[in-house]
Protein backbone atom coordinates (compact mmCIF):
# COMPACT_ATOMS: atom_id res chain seq x y z
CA UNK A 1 77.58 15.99 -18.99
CA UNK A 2 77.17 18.75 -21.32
CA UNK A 3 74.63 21.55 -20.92
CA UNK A 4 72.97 20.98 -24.39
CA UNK A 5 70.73 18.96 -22.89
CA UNK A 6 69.19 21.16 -20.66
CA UNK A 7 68.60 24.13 -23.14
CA UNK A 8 67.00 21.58 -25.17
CA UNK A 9 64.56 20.31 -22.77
CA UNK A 10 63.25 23.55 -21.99
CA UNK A 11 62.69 24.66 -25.79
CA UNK A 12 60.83 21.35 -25.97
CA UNK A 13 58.65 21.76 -22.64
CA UNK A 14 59.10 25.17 -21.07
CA UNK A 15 57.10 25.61 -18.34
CA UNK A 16 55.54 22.50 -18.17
CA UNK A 17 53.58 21.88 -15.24
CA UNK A 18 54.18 17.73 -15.38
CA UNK A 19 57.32 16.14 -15.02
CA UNK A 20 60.02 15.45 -17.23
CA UNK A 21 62.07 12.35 -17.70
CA UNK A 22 65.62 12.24 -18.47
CA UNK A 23 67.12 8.93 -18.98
CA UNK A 24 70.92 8.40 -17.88
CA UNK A 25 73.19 5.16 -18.71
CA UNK A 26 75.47 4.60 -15.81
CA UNK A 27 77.74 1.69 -14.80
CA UNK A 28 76.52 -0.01 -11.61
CA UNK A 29 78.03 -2.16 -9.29
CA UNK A 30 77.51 -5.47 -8.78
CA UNK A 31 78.52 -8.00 -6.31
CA UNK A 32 81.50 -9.67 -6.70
CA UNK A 33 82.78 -12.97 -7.90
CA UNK A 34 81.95 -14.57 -4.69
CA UNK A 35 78.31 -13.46 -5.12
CA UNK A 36 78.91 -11.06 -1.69
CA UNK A 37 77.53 -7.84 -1.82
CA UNK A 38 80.04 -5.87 -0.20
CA UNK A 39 78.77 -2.12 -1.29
CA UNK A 40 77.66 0.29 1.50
CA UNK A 41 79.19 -1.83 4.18
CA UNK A 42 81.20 -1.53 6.98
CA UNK A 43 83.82 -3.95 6.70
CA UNK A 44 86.56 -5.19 9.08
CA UNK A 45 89.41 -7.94 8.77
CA UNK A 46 90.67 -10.22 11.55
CA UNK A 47 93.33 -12.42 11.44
CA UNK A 48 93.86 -15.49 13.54
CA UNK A 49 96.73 -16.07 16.36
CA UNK A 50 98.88 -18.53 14.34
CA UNK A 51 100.96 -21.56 15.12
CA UNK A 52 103.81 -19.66 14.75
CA UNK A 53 105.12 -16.19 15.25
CA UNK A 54 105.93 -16.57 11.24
CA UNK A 55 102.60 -17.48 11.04
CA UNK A 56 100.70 -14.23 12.60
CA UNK A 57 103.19 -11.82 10.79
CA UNK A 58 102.34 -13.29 7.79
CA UNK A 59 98.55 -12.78 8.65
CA UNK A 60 98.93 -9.29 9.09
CA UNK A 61 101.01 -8.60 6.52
CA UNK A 62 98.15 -10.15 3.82
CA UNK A 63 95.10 -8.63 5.75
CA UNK A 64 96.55 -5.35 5.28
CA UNK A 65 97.23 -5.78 1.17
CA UNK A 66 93.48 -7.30 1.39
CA UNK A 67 92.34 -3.98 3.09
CA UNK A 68 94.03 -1.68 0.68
CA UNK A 69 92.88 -3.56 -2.30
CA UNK A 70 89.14 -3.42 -0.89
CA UNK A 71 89.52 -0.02 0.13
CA UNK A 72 90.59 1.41 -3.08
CA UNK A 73 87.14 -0.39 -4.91
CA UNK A 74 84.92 0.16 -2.74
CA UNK A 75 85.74 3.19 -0.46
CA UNK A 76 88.11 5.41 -3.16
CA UNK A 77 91.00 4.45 -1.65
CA UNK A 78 89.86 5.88 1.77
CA UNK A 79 91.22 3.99 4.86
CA UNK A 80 87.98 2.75 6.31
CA UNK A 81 88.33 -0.84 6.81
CA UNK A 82 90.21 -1.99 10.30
CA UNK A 83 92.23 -4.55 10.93
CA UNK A 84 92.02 -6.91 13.70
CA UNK A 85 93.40 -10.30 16.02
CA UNK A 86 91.61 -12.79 16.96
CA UNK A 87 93.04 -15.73 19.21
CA UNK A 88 90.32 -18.53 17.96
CA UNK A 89 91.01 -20.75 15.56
CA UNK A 90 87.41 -22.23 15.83
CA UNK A 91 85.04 -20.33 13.34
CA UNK A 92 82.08 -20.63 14.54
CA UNK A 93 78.74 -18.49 13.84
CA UNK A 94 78.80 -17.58 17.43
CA UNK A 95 82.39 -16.08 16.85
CA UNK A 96 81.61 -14.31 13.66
CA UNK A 97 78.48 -12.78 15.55
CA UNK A 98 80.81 -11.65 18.61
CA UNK A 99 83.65 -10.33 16.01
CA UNK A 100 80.36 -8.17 14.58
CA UNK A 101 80.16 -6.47 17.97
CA UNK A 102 83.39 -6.50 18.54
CA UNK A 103 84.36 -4.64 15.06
CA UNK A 104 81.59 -2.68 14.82
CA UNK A 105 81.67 -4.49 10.99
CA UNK A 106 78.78 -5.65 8.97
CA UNK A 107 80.57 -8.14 6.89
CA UNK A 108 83.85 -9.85 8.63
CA UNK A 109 86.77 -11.02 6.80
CA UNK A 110 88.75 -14.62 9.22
CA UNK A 111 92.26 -14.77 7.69
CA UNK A 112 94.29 -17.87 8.80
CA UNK A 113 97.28 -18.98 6.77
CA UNK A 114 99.64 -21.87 7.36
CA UNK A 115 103.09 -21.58 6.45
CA UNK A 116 104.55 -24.83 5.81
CA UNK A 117 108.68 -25.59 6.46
CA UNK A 118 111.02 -23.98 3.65
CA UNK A 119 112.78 -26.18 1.34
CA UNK A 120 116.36 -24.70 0.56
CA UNK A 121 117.54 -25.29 -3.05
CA UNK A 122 120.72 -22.96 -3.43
CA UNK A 123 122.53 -20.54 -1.27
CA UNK A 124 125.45 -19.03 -3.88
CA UNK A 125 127.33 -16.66 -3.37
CA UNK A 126 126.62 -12.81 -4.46
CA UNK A 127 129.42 -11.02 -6.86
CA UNK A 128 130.62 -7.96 -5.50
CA UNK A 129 128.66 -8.28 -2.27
CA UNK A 130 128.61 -5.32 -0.25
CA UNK A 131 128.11 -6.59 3.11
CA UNK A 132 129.46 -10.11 4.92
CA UNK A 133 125.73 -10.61 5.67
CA UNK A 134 124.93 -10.21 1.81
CA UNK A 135 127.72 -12.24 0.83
CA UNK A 136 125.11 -15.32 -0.31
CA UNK A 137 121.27 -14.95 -1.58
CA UNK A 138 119.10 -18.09 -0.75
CA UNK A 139 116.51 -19.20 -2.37
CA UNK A 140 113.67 -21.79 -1.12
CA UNK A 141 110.03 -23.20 -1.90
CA UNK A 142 107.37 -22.50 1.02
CA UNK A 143 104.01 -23.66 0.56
CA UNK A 144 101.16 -22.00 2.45
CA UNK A 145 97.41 -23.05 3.16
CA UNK A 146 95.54 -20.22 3.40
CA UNK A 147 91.80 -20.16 4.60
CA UNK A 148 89.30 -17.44 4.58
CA UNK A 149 85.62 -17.20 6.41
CA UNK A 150 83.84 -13.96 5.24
CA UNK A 151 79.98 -13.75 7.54
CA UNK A 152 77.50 -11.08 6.45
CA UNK A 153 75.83 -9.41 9.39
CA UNK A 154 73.50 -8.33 6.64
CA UNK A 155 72.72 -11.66 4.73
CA UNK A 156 71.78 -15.06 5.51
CA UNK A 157 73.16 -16.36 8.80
CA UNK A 158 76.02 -18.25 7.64
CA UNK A 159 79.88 -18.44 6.89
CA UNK A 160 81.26 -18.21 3.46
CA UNK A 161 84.51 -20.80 3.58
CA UNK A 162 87.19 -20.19 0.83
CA UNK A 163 90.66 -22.05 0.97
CA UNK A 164 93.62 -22.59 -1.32
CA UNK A 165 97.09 -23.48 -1.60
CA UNK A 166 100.38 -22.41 -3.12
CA UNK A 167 104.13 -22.28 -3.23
CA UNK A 168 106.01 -19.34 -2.50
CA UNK A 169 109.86 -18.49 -3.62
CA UNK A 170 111.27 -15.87 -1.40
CA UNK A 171 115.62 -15.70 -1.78
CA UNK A 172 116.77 -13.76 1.37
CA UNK A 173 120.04 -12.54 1.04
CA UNK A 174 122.74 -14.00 4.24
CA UNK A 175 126.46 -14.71 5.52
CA UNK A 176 126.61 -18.11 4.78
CA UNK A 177 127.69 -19.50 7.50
CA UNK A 178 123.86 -19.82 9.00
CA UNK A 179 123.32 -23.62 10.03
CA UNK A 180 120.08 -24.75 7.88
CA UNK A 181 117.62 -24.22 10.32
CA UNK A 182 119.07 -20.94 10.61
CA UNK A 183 118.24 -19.92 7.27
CA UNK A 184 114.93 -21.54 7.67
CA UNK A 185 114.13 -19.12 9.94
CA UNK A 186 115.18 -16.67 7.76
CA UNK A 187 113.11 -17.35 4.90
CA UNK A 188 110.16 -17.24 6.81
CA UNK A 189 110.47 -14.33 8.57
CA UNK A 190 111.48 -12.67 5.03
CA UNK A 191 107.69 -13.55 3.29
CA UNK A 192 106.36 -10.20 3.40
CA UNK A 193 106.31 -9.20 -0.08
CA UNK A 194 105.01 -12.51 -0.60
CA UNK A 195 102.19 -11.94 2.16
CA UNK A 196 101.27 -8.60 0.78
CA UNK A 197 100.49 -10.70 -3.33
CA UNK A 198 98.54 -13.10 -1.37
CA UNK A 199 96.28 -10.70 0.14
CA UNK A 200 95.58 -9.07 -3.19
CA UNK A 201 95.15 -12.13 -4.96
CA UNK A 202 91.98 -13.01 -2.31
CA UNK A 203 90.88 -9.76 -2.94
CA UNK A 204 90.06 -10.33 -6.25
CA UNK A 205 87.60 -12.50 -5.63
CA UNK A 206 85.46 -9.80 -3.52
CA UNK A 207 86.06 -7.06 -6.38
CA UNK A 208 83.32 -5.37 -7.69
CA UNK A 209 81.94 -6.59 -11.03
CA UNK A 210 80.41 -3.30 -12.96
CA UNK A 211 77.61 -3.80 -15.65
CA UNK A 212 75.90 -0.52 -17.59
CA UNK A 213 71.86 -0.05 -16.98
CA UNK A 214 69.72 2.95 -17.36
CA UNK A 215 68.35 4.58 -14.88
CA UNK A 216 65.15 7.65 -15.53
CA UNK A 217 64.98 10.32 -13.68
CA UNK A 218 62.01 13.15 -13.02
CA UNK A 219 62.73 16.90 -13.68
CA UNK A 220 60.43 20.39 -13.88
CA UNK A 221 60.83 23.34 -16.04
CA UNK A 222 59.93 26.52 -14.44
CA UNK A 223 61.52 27.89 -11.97
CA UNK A 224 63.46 25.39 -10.16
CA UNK A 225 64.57 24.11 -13.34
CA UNK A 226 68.30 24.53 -12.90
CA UNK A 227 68.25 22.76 -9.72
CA UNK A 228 66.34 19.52 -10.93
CA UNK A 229 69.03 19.63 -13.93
CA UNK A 230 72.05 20.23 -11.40
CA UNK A 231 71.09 17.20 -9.45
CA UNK A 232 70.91 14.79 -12.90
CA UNK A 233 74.29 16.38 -13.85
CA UNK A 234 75.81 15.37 -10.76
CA UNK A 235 74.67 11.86 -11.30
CA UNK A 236 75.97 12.03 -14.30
CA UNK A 237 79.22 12.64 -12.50
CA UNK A 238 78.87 10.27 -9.76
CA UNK A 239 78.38 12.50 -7.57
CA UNK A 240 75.79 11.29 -5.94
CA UNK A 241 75.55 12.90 -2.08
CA UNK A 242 75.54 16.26 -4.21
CA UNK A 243 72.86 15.27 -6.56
CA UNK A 244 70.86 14.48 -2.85
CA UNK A 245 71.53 17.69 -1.30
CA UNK A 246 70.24 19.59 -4.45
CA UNK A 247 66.80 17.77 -4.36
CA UNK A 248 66.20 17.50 -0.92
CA UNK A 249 64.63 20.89 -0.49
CA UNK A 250 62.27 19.92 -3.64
CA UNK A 251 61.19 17.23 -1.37
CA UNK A 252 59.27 19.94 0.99
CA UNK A 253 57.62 21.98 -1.66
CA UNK A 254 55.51 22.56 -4.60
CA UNK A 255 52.96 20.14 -5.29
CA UNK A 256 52.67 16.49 -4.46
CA UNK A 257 53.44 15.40 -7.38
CA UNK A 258 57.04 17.11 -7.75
CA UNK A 259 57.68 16.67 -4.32
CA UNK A 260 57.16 12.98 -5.14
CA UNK A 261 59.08 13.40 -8.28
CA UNK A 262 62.19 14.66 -5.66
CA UNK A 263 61.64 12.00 -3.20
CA UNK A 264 61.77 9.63 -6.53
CA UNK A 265 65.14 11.30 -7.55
CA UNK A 266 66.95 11.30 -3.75
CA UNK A 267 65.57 7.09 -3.02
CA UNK A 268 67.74 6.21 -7.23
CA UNK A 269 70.51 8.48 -5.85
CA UNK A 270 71.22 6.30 -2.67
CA UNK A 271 70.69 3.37 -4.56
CA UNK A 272 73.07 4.19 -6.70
CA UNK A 273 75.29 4.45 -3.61
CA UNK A 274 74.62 1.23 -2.70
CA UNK A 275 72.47 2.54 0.68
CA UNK A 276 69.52 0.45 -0.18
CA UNK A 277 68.01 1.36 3.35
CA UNK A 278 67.45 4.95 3.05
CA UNK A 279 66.69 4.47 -0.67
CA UNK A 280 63.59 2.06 0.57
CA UNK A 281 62.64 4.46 2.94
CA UNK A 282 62.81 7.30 0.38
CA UNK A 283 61.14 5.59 -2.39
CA UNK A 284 58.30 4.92 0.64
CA UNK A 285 57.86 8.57 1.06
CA UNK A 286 57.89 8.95 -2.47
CA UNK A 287 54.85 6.68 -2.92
CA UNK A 288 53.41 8.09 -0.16
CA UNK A 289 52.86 11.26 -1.70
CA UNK A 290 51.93 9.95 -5.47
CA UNK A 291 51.71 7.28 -7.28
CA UNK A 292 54.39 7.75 -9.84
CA UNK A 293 55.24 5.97 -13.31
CA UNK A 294 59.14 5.04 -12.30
CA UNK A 295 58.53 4.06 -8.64
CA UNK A 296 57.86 -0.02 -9.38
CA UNK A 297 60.93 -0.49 -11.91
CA UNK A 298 63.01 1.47 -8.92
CA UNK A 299 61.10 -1.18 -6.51
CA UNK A 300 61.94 -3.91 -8.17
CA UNK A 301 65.34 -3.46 -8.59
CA UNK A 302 65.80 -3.03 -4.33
CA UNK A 303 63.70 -6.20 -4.19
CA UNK A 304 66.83 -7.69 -6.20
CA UNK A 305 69.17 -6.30 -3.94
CA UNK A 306 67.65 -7.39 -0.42
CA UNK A 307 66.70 -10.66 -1.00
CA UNK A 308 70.84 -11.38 -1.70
């Protein structure tokens, strides 16, 4: 955000002893396509023991693509979101409330896939092979069942079920002279690049959907004007634990009303982060103090948000 602004406002109302209201258009998240609200959330993944070693390794191959791809929407990529084993294959409400404690999640991801046995439609030989265990490249159909509970520690008290089905065509490259089962074998132990697509394609489902609303927020001219106007520029930047530390000290002086006005500000900042908690308990303090002209429309929109 440019500066303009600023000089403009205080032309307009230097000095003014009531507050000021700058609007700002920002895109805001939303939940996702599966009507979860992931944002501000701990989140873990757990995988289930499968019926076969193929099974599991496939499992943990797609939970970790599912990770990365949730971890790069909603955490910027940082690695927050662990990965775990479970060996139920029961989900139950009692399980998803003992993988909660056992996490240390808020919202659990159950990954279970089925891998089904590999048809074999060609084994040819490779020209110019470099190897005698390149010498032929196999290809084969696999179809998988996977199945996926997702519990929100925060929500309603109940499982989300999701389930689908597909074919897979890995080609693995061998001597051929492996018996069929042999290359069976192969193929299955070969799906990771396979496992990793199938983990991002469920994570698309949980992606965040991003809409654009405008949000109002309260500033002073005088002189504390350049830090009411540093906090909305950082907003503007989504910057958001900055904008917070700038009006936090305006939340413990000057009059009631601009303390309110700052109490206002910090409670749309951590909504805005998707910390809906501390921006109830802020916009609480701020009505507290004064009974401000932006405080319902800031209520009402956390209303939205807690009753999902």
């Amino acid at each position: 955000m440019k500066h303009s602004w600023i000089l403009a406002a205080a032309l307009v109302a230097a000095w003014a002893c009531s507050p000021q209201i700058y609007p700002l258009y920002m895109e805001v998240r939303q939940p996702s396509a599966s009507g979860i609200d992931l944002s501000g959330k701990e989140i873990a993944i757990v995988y289930a023991n499968g019926t076969s070693p193929a099974d599991s390794i496939f499992d943990r191959s797609a939970a970790s693509a599912l990770a990365r791809s949730l971890e790069e929407d909603y955490f910027g990529s940082q690695e927050r979101i662990g990965i775990f084993r479970t060996p139920s294959d029961s989900v139950t409400l009692d399980l998803m409330h003992s993988l909660v404690m056992d996490t240390g999640g808020d919202v659990i991801f159950l990954l279970s896939t089925k891998l089904g046995e590999p048809e074999l439609f060609e084994n040819q030989p490779v020209k110019n092979a470099t190897s005698a265990d390149s010498a032929y490249l196999c290809r084969a159909n696999v179809p998988i069942k996977t199945s996926l509970d997702v519990y929100d520690a925060m929500g309603s008290d109940e499982v989300h079920h999701f389930s689908g089905s597909a074919k897979m065509m890995p080609a693995v490259f061998n001597s051929g002279i492996s018996s069929e089962d042999g290359l069976k074998q192969l193929v299955l132990r070969s799906t990771g690049a396979e496992a990793e697509a199938v983990g991002r394609r469920i994570s698309n489902r949980f992606l965040s959907k991003w809409t654009t609303e405008s949000f109002s927020f309260y500033y002073y001219d005088g002189s504390k004007f350049e830090q009411w106007a540093q906090g909305i520029e950082k907003v503007s930047e989504g910057k958001f634990s900055a904008a917070v530390d700038l009006w936090a000290p305006l939340a413990k002086e000057g009059s009631i009303q601009s303390r309110a006005c700052a109490c206002y500000n910090i409670a749309q900042a951590f909504y805005l982060m998707g910390d809906y908690r501390l921006s109830t308990m802020w916009l609480d303090e701020a009505e507290k103090l004064e009974n401000i002209s932006l405080a319902p429309g800031l209520r009402k929109r956390l209303e939205a948000h807690l009753q999902k």
